[in-house]
PDBML (XML) file of the C-alpha atoms, coordinates in Angstrom:
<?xml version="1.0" encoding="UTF-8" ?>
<PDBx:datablock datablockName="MODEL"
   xmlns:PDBx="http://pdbml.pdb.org/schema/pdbx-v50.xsd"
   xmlns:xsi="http://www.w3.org/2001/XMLSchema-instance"
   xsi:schemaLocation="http://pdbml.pdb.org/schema/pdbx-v50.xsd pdbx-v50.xsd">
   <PDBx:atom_siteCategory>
      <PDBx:atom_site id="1">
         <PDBx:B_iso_or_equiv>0.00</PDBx:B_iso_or_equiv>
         <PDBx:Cartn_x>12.411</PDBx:Cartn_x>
         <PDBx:Cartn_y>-7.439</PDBx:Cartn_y>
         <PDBx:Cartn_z>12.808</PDBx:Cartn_z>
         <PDBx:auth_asym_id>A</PDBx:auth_asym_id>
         <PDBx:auth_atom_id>CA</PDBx:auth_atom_id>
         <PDBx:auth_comp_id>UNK</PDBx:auth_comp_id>
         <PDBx:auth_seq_id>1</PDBx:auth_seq_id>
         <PDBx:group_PDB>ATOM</PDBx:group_PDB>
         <PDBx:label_alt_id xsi:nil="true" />
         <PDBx:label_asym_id>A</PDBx:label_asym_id>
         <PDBx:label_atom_id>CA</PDBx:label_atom_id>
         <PDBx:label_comp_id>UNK</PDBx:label_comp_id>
         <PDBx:label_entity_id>1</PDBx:label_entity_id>
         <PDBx:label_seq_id>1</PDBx:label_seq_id>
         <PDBx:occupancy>1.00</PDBx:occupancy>
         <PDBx:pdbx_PDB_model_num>1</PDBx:pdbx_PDB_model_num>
         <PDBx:type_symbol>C</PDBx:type_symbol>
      </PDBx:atom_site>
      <PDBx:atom_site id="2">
         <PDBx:B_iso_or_equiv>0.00</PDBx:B_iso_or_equiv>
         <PDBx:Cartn_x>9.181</PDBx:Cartn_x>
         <PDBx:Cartn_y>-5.640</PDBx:Cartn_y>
         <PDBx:Cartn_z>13.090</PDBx:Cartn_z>
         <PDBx:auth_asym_id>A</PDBx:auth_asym_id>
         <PDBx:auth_atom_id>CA</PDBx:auth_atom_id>
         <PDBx:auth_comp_id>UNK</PDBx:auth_comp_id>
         <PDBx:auth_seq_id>2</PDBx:auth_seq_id>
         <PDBx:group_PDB>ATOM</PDBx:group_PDB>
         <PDBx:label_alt_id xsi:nil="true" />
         <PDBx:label_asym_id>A</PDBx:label_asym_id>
         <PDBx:label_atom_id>CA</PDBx:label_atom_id>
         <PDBx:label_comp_id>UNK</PDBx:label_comp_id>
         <PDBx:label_entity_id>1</PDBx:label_entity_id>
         <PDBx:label_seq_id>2</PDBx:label_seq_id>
         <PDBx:occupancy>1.00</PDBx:occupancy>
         <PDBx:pdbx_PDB_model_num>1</PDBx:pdbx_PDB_model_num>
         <PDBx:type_symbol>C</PDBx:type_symbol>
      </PDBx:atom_site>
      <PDBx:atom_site id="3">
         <PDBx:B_iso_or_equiv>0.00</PDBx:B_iso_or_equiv>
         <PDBx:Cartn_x>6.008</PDBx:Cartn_x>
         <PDBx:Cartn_y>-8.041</PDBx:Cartn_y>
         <PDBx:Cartn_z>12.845</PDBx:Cartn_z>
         <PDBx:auth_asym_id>A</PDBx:auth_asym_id>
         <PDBx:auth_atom_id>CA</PDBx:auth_atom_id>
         <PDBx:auth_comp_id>UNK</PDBx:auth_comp_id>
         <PDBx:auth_seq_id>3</PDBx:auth_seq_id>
         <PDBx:group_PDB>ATOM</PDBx:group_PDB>
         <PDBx:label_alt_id xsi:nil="true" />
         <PDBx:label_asym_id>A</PDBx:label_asym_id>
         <PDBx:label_atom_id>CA</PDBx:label_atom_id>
         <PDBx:label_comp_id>UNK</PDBx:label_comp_id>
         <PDBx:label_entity_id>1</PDBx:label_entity_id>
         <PDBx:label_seq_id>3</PDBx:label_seq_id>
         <PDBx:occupancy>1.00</PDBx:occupancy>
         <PDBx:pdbx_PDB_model_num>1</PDBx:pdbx_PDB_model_num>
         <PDBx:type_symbol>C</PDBx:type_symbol>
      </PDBx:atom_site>
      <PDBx:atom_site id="4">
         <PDBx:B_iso_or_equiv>0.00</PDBx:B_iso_or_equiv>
         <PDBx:Cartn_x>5.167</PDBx:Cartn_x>
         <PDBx:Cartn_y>-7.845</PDBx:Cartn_y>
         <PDBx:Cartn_z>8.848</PDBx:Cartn_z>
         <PDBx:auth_asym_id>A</PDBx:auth_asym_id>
         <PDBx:auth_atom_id>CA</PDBx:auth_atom_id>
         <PDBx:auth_comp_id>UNK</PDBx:auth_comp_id>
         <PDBx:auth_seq_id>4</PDBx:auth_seq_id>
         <PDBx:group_PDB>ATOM</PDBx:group_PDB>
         <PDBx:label_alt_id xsi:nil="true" />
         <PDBx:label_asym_id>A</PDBx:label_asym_id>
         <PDBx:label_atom_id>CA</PDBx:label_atom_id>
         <PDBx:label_comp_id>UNK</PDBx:label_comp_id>
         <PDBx:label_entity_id>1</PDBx:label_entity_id>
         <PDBx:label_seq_id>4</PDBx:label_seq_id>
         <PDBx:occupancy>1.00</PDBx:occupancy>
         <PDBx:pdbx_PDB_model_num>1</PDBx:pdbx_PDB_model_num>
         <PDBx:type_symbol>C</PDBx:type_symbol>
      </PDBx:atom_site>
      <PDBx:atom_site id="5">
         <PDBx:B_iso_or_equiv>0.00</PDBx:B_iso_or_equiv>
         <PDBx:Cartn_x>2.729</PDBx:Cartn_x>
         <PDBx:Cartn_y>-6.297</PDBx:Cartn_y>
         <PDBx:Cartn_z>6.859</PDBx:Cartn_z>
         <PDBx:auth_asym_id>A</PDBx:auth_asym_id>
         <PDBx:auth_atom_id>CA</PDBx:auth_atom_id>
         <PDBx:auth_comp_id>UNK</PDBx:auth_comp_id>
         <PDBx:auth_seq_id>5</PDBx:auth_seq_id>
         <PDBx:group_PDB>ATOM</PDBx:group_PDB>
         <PDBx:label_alt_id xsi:nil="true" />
         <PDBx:label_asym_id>A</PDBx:label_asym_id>
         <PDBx:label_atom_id>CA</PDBx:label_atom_id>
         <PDBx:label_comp_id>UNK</PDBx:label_comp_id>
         <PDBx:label_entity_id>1</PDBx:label_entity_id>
         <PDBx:label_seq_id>5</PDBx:label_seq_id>
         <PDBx:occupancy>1.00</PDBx:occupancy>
         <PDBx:pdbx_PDB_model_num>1</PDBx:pdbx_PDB_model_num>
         <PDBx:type_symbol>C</PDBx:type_symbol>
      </PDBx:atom_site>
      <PDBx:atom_site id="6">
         <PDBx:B_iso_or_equiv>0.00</PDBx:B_iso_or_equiv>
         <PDBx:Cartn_x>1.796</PDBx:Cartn_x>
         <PDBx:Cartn_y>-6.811</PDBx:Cartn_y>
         <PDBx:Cartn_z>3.283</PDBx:Cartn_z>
         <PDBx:auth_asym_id>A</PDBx:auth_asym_id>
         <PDBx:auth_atom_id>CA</PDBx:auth_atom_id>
         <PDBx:auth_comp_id>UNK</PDBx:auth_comp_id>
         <PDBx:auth_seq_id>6</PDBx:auth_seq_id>
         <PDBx:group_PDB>ATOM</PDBx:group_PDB>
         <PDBx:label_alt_id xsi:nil="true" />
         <PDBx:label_asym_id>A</PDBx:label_asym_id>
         <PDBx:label_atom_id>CA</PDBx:label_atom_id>
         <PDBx:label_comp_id>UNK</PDBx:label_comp_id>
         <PDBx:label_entity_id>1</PDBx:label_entity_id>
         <PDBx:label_seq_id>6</PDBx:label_seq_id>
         <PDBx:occupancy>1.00</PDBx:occupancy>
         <PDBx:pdbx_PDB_model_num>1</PDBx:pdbx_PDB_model_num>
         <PDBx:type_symbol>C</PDBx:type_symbol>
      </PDBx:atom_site>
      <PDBx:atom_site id="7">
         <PDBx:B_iso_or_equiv>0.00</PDBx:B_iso_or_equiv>
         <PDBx:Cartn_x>-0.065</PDBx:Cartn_x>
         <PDBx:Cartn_y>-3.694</PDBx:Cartn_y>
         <PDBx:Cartn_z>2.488</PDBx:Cartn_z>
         <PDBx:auth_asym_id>A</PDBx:auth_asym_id>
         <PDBx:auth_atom_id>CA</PDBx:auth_atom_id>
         <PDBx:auth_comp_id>UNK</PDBx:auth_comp_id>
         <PDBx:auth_seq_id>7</PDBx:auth_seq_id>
         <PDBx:group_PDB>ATOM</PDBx:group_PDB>
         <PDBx:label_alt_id xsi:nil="true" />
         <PDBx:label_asym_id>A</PDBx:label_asym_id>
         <PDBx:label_atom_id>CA</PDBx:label_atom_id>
         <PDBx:label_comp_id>UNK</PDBx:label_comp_id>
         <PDBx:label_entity_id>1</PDBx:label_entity_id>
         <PDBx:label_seq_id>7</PDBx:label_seq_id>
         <PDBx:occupancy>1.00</PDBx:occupancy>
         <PDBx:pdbx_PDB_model_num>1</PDBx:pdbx_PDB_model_num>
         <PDBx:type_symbol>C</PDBx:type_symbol>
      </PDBx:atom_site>
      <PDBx:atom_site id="8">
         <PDBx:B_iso_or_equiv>0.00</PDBx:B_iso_or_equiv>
         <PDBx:Cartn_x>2.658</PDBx:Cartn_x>
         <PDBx:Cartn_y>-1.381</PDBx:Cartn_y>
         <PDBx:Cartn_z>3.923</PDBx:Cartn_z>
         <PDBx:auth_asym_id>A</PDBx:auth_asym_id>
         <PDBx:auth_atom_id>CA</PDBx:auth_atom_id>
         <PDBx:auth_comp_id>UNK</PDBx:auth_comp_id>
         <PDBx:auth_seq_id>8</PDBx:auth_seq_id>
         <PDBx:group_PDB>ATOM</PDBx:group_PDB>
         <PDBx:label_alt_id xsi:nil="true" />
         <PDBx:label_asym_id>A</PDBx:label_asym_id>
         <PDBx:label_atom_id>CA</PDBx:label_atom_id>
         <PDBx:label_comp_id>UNK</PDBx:label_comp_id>
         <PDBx:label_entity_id>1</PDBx:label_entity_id>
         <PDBx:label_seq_id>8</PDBx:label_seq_id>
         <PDBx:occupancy>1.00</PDBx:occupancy>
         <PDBx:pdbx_PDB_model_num>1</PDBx:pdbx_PDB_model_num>
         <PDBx:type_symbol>C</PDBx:type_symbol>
      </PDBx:atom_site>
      <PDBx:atom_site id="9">
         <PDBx:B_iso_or_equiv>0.00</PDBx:B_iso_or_equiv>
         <PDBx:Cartn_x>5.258</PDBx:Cartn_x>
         <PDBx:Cartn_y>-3.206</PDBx:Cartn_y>
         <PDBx:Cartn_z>2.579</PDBx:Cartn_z>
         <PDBx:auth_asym_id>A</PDBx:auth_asym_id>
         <PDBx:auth_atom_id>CA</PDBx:auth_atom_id>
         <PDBx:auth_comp_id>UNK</PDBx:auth_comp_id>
         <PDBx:auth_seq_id>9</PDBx:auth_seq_id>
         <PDBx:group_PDB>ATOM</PDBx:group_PDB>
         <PDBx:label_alt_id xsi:nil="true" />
         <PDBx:label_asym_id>A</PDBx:label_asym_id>
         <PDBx:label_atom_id>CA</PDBx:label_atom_id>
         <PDBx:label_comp_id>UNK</PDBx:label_comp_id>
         <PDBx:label_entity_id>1</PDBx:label_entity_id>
         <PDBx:label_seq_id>9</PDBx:label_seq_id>
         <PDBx:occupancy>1.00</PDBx:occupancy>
         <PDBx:pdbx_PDB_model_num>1</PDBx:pdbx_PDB_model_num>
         <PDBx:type_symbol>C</PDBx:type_symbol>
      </PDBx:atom_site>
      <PDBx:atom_site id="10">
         <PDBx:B_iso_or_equiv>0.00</PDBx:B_iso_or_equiv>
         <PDBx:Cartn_x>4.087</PDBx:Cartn_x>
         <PDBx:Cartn_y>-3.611</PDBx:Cartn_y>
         <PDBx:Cartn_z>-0.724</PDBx:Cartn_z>
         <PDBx:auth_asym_id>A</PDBx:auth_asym_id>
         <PDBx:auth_atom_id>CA</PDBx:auth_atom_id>
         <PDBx:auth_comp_id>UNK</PDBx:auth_comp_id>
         <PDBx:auth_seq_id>10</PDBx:auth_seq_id>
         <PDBx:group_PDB>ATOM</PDBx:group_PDB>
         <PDBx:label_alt_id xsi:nil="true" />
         <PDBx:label_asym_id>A</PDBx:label_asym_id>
         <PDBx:label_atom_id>CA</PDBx:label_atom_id>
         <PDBx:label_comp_id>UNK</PDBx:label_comp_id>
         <PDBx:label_entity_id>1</PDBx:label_entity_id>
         <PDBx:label_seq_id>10</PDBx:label_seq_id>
         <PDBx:occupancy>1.00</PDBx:occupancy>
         <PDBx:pdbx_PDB_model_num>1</PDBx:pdbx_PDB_model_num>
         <PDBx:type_symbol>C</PDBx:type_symbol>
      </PDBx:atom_site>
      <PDBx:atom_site id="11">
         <PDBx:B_iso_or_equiv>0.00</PDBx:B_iso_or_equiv>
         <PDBx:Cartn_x>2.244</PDBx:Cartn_x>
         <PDBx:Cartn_y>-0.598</PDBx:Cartn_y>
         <PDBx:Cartn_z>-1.031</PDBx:Cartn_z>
         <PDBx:auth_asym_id>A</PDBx:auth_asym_id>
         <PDBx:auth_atom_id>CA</PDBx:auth_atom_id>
         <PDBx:auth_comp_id>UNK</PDBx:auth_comp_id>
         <PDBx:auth_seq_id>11</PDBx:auth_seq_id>
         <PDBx:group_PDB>ATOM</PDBx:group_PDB>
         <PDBx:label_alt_id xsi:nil="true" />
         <PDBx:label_asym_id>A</PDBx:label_asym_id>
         <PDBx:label_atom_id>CA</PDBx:label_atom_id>
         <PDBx:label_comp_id>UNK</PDBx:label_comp_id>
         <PDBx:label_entity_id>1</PDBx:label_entity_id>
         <PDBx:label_seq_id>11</PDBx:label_seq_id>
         <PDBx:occupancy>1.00</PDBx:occupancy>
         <PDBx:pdbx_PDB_model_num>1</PDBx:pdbx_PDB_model_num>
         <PDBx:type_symbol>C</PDBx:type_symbol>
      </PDBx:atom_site>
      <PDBx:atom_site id="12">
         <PDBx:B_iso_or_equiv>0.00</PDBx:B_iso_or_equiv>
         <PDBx:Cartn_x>5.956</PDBx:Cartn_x>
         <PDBx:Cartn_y>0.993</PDBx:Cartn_y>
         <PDBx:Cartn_z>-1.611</PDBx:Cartn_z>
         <PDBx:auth_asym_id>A</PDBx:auth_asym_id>
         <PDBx:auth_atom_id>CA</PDBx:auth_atom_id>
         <PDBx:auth_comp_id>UNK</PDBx:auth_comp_id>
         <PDBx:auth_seq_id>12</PDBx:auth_seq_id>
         <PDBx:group_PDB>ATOM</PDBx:group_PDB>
         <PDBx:label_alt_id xsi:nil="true" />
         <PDBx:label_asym_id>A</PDBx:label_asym_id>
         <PDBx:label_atom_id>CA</PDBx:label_atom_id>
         <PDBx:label_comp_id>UNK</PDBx:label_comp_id>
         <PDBx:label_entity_id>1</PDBx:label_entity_id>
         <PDBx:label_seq_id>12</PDBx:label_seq_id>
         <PDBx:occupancy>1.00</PDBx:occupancy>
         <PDBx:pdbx_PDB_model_num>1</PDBx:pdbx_PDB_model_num>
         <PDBx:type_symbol>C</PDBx:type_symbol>
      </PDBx:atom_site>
      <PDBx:atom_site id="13">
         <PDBx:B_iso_or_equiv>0.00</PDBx:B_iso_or_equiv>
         <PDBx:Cartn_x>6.590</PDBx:Cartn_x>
         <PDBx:Cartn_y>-0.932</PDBx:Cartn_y>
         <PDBx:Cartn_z>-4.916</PDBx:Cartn_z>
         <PDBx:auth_asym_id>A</PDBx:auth_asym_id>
         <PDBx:auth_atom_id>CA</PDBx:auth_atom_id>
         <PDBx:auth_comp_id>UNK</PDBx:auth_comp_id>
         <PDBx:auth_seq_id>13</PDBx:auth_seq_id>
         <PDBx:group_PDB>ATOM</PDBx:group_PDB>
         <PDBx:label_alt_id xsi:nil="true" />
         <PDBx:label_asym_id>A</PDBx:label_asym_id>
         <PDBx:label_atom_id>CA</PDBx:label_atom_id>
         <PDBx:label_comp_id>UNK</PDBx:label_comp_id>
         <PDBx:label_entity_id>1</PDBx:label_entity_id>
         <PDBx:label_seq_id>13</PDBx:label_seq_id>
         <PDBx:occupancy>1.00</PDBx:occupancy>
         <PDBx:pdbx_PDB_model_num>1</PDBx:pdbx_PDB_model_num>
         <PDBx:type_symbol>C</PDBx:type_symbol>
      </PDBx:atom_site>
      <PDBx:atom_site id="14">
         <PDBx:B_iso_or_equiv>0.00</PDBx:B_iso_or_equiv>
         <PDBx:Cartn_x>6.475</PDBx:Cartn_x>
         <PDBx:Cartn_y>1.561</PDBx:Cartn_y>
         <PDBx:Cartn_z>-7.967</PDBx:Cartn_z>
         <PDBx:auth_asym_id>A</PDBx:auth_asym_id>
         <PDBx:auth_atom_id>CA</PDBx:auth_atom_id>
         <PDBx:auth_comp_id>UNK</PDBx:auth_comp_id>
         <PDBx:auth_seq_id>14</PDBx:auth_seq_id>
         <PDBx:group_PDB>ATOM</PDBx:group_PDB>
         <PDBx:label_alt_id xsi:nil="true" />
         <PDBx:label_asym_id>A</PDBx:label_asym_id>
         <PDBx:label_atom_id>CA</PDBx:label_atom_id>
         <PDBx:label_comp_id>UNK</PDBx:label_comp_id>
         <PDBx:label_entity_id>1</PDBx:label_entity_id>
         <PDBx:label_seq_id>14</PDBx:label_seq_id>
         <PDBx:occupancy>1.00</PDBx:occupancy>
         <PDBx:pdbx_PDB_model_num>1</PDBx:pdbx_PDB_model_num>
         <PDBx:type_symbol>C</PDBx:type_symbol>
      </PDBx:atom_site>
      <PDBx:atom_site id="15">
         <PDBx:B_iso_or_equiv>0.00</PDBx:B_iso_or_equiv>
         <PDBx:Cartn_x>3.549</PDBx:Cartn_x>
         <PDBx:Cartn_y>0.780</PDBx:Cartn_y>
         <PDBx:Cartn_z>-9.305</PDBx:Cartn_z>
         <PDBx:auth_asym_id>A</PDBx:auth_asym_id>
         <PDBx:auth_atom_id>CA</PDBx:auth_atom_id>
         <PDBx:auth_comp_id>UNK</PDBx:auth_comp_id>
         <PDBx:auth_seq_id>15</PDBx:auth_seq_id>
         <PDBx:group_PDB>ATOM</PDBx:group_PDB>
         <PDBx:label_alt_id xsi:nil="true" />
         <PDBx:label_asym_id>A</PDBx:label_asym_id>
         <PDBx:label_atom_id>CA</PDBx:label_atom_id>
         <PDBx:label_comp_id>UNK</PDBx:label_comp_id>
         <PDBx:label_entity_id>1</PDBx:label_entity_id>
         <PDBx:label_seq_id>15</PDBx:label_seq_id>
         <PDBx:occupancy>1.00</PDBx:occupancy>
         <PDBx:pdbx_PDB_model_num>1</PDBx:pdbx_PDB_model_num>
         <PDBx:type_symbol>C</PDBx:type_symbol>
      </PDBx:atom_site>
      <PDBx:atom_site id="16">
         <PDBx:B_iso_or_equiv>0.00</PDBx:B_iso_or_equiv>
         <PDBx:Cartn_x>0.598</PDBx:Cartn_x>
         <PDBx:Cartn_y>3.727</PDBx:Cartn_y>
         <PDBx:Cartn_z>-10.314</PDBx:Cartn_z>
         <PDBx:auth_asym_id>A</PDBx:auth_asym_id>
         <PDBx:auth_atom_id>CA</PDBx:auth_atom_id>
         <PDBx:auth_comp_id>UNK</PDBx:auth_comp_id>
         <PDBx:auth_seq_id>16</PDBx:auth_seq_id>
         <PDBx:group_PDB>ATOM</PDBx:group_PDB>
         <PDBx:label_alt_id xsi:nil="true" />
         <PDBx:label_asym_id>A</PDBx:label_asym_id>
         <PDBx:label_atom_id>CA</PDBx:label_atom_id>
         <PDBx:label_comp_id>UNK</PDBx:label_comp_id>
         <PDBx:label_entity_id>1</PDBx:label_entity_id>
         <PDBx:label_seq_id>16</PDBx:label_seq_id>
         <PDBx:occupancy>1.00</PDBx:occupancy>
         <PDBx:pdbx_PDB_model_num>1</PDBx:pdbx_PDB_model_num>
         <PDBx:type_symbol>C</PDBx:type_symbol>
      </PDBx:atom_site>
      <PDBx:atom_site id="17">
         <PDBx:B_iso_or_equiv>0.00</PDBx:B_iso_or_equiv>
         <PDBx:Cartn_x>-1.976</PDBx:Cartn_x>
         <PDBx:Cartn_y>3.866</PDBx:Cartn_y>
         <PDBx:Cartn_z>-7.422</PDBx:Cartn_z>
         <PDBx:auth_asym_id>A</PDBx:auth_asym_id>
         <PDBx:auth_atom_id>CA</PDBx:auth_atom_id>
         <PDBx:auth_comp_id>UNK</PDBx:auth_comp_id>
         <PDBx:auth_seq_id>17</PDBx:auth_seq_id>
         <PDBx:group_PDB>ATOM</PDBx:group_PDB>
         <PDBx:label_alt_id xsi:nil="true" />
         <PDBx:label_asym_id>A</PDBx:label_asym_id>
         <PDBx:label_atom_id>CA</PDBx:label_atom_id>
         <PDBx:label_comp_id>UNK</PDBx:label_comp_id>
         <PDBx:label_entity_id>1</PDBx:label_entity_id>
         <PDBx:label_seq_id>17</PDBx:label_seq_id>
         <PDBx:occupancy>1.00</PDBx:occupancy>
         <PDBx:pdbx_PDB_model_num>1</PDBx:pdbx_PDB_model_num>
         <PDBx:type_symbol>C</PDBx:type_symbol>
      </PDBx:atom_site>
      <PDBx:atom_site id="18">
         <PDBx:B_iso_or_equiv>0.00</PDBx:B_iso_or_equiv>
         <PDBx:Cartn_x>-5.283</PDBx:Cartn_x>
         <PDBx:Cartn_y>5.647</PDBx:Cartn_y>
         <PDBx:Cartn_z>-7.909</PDBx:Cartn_z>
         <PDBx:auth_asym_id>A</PDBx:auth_asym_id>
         <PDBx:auth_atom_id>CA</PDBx:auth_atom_id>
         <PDBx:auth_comp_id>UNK</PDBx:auth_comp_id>
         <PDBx:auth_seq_id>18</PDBx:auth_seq_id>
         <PDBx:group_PDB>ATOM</PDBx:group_PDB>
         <PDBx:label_alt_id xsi:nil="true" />
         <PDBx:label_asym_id>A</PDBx:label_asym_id>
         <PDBx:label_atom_id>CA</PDBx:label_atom_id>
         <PDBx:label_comp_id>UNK</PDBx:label_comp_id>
         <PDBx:label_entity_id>1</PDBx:label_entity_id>
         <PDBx:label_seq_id>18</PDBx:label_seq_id>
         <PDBx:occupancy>1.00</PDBx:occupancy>
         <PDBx:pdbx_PDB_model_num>1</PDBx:pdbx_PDB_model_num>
         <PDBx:type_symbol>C</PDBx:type_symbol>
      </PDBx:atom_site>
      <PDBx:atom_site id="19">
         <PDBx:B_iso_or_equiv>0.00</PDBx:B_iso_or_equiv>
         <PDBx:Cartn_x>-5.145</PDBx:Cartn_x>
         <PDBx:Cartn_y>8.744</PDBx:Cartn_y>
         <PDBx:Cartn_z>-5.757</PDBx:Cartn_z>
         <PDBx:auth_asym_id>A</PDBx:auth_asym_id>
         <PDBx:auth_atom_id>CA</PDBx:auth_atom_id>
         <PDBx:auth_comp_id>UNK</PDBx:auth_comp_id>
         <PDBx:auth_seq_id>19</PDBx:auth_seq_id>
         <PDBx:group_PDB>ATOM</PDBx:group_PDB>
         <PDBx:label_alt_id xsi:nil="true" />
         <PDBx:label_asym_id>A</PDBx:label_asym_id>
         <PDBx:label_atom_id>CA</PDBx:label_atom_id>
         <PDBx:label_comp_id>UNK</PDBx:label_comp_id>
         <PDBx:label_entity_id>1</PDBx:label_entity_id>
         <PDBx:label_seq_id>19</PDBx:label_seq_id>
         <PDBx:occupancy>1.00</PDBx:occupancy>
         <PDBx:pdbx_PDB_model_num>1</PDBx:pdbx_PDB_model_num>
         <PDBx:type_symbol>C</PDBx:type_symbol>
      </PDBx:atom_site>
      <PDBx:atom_site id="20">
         <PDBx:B_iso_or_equiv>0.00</PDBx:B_iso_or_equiv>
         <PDBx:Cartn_x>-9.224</PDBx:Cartn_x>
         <PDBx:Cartn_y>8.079</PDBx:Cartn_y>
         <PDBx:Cartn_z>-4.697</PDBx:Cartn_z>
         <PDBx:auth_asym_id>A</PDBx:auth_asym_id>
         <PDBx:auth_atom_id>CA</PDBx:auth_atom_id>
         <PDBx:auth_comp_id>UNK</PDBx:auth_comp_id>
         <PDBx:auth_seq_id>20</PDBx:auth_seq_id>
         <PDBx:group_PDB>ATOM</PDBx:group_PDB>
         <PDBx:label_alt_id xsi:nil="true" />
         <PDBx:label_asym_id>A</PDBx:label_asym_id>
         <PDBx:label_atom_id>CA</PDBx:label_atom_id>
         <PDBx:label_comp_id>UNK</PDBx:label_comp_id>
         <PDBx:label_entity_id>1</PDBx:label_entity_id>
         <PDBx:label_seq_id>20</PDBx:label_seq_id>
         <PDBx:occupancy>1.00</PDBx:occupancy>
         <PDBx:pdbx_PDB_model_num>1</PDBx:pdbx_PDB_model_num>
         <PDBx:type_symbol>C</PDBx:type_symbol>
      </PDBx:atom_site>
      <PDBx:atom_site id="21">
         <PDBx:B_iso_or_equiv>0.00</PDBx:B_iso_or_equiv>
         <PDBx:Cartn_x>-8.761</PDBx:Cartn_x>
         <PDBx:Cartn_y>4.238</PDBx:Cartn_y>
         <PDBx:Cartn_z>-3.827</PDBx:Cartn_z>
         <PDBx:auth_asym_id>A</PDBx:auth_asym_id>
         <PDBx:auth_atom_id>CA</PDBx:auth_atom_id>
         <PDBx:auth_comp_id>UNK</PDBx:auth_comp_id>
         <PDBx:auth_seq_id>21</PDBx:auth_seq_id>
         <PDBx:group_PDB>ATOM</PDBx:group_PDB>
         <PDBx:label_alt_id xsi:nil="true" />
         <PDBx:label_asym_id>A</PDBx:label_asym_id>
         <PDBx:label_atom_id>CA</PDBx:label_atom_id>
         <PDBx:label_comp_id>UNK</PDBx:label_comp_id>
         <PDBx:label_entity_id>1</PDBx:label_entity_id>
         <PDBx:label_seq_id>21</PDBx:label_seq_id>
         <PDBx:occupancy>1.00</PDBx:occupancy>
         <PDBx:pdbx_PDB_model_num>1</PDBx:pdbx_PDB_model_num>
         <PDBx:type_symbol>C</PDBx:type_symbol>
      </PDBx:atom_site>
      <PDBx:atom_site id="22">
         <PDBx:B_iso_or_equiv>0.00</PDBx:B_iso_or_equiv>
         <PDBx:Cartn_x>-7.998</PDBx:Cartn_x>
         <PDBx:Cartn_y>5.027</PDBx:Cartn_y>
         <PDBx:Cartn_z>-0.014</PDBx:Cartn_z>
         <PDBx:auth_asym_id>A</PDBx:auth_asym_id>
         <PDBx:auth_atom_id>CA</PDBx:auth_atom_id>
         <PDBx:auth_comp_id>UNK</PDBx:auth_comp_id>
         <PDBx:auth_seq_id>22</PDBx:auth_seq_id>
         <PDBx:group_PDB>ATOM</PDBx:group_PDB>
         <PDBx:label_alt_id xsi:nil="true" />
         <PDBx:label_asym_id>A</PDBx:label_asym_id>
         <PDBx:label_atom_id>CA</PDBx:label_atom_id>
         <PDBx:label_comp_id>UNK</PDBx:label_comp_id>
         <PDBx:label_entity_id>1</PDBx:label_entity_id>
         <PDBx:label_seq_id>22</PDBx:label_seq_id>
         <PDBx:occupancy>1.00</PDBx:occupancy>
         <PDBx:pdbx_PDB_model_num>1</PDBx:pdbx_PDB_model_num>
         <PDBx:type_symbol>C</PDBx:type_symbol>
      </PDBx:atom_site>
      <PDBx:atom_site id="23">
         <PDBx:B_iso_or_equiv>0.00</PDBx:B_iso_or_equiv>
         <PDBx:Cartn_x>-11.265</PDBx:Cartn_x>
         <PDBx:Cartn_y>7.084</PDBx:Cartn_y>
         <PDBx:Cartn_z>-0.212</PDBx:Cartn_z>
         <PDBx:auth_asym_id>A</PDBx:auth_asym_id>
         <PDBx:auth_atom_id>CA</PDBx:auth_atom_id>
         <PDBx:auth_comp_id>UNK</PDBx:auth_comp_id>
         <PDBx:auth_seq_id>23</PDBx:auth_seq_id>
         <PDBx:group_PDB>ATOM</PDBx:group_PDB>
         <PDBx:label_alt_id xsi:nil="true" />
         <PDBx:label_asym_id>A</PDBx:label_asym_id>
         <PDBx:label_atom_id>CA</PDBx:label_atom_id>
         <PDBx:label_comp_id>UNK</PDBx:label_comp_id>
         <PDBx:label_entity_id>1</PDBx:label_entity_id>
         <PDBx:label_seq_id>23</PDBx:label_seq_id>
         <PDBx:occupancy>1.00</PDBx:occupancy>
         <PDBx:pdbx_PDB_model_num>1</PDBx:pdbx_PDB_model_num>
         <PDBx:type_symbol>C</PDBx:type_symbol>
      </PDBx:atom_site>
      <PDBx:atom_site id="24">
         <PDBx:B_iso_or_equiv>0.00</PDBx:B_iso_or_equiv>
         <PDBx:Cartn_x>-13.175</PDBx:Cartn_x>
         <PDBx:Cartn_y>4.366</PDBx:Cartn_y>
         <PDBx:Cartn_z>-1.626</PDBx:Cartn_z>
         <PDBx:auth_asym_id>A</PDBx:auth_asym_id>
         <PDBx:auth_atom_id>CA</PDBx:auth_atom_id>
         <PDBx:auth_comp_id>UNK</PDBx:auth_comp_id>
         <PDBx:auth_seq_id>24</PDBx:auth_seq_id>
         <PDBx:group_PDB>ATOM</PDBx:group_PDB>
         <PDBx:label_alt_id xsi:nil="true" />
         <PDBx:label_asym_id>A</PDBx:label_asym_id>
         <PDBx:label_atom_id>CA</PDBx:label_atom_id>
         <PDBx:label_comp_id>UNK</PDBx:label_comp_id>
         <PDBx:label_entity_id>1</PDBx:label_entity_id>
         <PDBx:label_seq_id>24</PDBx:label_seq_id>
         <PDBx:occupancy>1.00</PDBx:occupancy>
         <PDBx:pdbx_PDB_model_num>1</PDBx:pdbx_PDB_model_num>
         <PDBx:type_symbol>C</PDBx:type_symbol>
      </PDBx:atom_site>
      <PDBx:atom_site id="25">
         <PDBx:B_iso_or_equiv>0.00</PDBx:B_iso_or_equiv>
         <PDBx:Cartn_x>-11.815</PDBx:Cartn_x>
         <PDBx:Cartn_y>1.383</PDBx:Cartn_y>
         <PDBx:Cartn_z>0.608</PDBx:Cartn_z>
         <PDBx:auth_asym_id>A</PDBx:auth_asym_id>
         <PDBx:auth_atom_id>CA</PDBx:auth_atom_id>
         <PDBx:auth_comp_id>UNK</PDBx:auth_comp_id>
         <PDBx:auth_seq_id>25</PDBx:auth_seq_id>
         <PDBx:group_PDB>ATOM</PDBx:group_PDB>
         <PDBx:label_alt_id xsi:nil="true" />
         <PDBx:label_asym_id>A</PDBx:label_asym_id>
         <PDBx:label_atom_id>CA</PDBx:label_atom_id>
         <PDBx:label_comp_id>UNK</PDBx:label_comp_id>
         <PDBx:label_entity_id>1</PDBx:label_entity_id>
         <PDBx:label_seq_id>25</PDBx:label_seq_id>
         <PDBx:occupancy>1.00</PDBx:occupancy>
         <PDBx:pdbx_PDB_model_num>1</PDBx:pdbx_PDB_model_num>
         <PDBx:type_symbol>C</PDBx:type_symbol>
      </PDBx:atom_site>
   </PDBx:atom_siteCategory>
</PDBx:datablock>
């Protein structure tokens, strides 16, 4: 229903994220 988005959609697959990457985008 709500528009889509890939990052926050995706970004809830299980995969290992590295805690700084937020930081360094």
């Amino acid at each position: 229903e709500k528009e889509f988005d890939f990052a926050a959609t995706y970004s809830f697959v299980n995969t290992a994220r590295m805690t700084t990457s937020g930081g360094r985008y």
